[in-house]
C-alpha atoms as a PDB file:
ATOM      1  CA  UNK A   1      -6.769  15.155 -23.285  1.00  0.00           C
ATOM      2  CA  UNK A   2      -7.240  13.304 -20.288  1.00  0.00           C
ATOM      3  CA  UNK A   3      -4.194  12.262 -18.000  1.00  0.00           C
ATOM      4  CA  UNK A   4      -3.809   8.363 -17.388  1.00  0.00           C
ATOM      5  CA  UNK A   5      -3.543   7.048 -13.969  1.00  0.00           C
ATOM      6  CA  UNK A   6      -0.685   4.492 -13.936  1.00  0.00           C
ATOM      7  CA  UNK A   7       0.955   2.540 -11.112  1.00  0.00           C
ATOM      8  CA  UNK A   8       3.365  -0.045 -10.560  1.00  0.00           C
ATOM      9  CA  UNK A   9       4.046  -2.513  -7.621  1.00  0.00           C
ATOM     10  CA  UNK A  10       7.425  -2.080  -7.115  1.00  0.00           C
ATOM     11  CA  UNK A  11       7.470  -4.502  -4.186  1.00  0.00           C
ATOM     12  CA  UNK A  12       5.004  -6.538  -2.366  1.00  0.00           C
ATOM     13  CA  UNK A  13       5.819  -6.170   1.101  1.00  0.00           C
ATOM     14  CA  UNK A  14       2.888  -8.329   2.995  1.00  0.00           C
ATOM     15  CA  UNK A  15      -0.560  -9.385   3.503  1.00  0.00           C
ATOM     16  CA  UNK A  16      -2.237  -7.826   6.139  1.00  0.00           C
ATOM     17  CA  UNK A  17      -5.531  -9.312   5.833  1.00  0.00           C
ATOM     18  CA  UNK A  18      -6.441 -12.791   3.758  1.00  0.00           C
ATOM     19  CA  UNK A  19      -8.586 -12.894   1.012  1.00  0.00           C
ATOM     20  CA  UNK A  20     -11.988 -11.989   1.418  1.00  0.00           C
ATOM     21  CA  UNK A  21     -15.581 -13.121  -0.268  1.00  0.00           C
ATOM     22  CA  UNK A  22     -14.598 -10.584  -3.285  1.00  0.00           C
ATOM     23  CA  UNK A  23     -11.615 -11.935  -3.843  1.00  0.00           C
ATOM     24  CA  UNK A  24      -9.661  -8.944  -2.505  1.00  0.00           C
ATOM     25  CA  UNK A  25      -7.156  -8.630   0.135  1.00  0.00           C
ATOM     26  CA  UNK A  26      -5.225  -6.155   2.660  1.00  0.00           C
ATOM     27  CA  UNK A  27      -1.829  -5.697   1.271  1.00  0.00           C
ATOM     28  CA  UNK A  28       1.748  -3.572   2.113  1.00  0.00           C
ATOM     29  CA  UNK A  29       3.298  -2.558  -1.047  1.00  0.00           C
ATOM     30  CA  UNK A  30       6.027  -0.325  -2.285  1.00  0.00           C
ATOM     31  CA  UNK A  31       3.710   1.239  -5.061  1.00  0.00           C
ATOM     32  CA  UNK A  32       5.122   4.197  -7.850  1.00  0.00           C
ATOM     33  CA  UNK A  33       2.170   6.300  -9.073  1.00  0.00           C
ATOM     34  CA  UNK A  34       2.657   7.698 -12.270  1.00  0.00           C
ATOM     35  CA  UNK A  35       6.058   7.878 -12.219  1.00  0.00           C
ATOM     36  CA  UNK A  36       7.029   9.131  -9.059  1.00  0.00           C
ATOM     37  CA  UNK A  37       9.438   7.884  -6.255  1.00  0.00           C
ATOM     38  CA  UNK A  38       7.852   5.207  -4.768  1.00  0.00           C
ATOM     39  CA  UNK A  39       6.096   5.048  -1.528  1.00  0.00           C
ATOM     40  CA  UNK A  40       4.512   2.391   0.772  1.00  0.00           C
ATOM     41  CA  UNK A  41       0.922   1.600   0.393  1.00  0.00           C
ATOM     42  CA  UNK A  42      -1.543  -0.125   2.056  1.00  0.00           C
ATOM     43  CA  UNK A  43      -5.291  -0.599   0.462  1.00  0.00           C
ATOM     44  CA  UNK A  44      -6.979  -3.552  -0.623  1.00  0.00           C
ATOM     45  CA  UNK A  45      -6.753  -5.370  -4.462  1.00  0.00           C
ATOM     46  CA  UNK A  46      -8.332  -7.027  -6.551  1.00  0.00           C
ATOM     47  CA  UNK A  47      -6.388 -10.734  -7.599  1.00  0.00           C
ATOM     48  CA  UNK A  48      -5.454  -9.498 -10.779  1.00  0.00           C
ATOM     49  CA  UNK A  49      -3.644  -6.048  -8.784  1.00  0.00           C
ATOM     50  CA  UNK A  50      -5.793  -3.881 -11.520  1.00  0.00           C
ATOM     51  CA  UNK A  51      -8.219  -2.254  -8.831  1.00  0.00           C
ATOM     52  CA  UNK A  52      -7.687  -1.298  -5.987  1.00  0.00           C
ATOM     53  CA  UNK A  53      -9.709   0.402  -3.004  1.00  0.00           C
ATOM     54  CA  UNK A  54      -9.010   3.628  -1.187  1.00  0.00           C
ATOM     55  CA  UNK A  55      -5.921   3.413   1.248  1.00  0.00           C
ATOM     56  CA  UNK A  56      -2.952   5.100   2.863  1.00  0.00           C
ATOM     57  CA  UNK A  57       0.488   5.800   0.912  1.00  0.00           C
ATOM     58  CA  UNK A  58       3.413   7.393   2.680  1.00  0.00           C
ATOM     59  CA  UNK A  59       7.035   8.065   2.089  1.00  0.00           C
ATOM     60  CA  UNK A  60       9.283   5.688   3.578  1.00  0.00           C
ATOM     61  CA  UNK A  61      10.474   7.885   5.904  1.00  0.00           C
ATOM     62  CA  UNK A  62       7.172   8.471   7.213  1.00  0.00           C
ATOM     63  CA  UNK A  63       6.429   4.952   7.378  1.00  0.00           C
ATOM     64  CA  UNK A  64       9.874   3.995   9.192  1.00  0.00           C
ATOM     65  CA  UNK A  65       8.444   7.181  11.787  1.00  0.00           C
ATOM     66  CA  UNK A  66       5.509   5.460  12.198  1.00  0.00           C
ATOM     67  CA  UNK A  67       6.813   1.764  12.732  1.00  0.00           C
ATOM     68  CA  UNK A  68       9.049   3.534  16.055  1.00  0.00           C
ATOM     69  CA  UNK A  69       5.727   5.207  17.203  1.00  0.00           C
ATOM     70  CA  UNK A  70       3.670   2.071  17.075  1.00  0.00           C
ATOM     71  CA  UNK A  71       6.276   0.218  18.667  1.00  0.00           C
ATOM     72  CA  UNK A  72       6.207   2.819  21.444  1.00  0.00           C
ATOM     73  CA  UNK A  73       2.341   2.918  22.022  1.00  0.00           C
ATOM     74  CA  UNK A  74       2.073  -0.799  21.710  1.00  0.00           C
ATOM     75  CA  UNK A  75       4.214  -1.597  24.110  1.00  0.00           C
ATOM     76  CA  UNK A  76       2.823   0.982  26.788  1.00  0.00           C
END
């Protein structure tokens, strides 16, 4: 038997990028994937949030790490 792939957007944090031609856009979500703690996410989706494109997830530590490094190098 073949496992099912489920996720659920636990929050919807932002749009990064506005909707293109496809009808898809950049997003920042707190996304749970088959059950598991969730974790921020950022890919593109389809209107409907049933597909979505290949993207980065991360724990929210790592994502709170990565806001103070950004905010570092960007202000260099």
């Amino acid at each position: 038997m073949a496992n099912e792939f489920k996720f659920e957007i636990v929050k919807s944090i932002a749009a990064l990028r506005p909707t293109n031609e496809n009808g898809w856009t950049r997003e920042v979500n707190l996304v749970s994937y088959n059950g598991a703690e969730p974790k921020v996410d950022i890919r593109d989706w389809n209107s409907e949030h049933t597909k979505m494109s290949k993207g980065i997830t991360m724990t929210v530590q790592e994502a709170k790490l990565l806001i103070g490094y950004l905010g570092v190098a960007l202000n260099e």
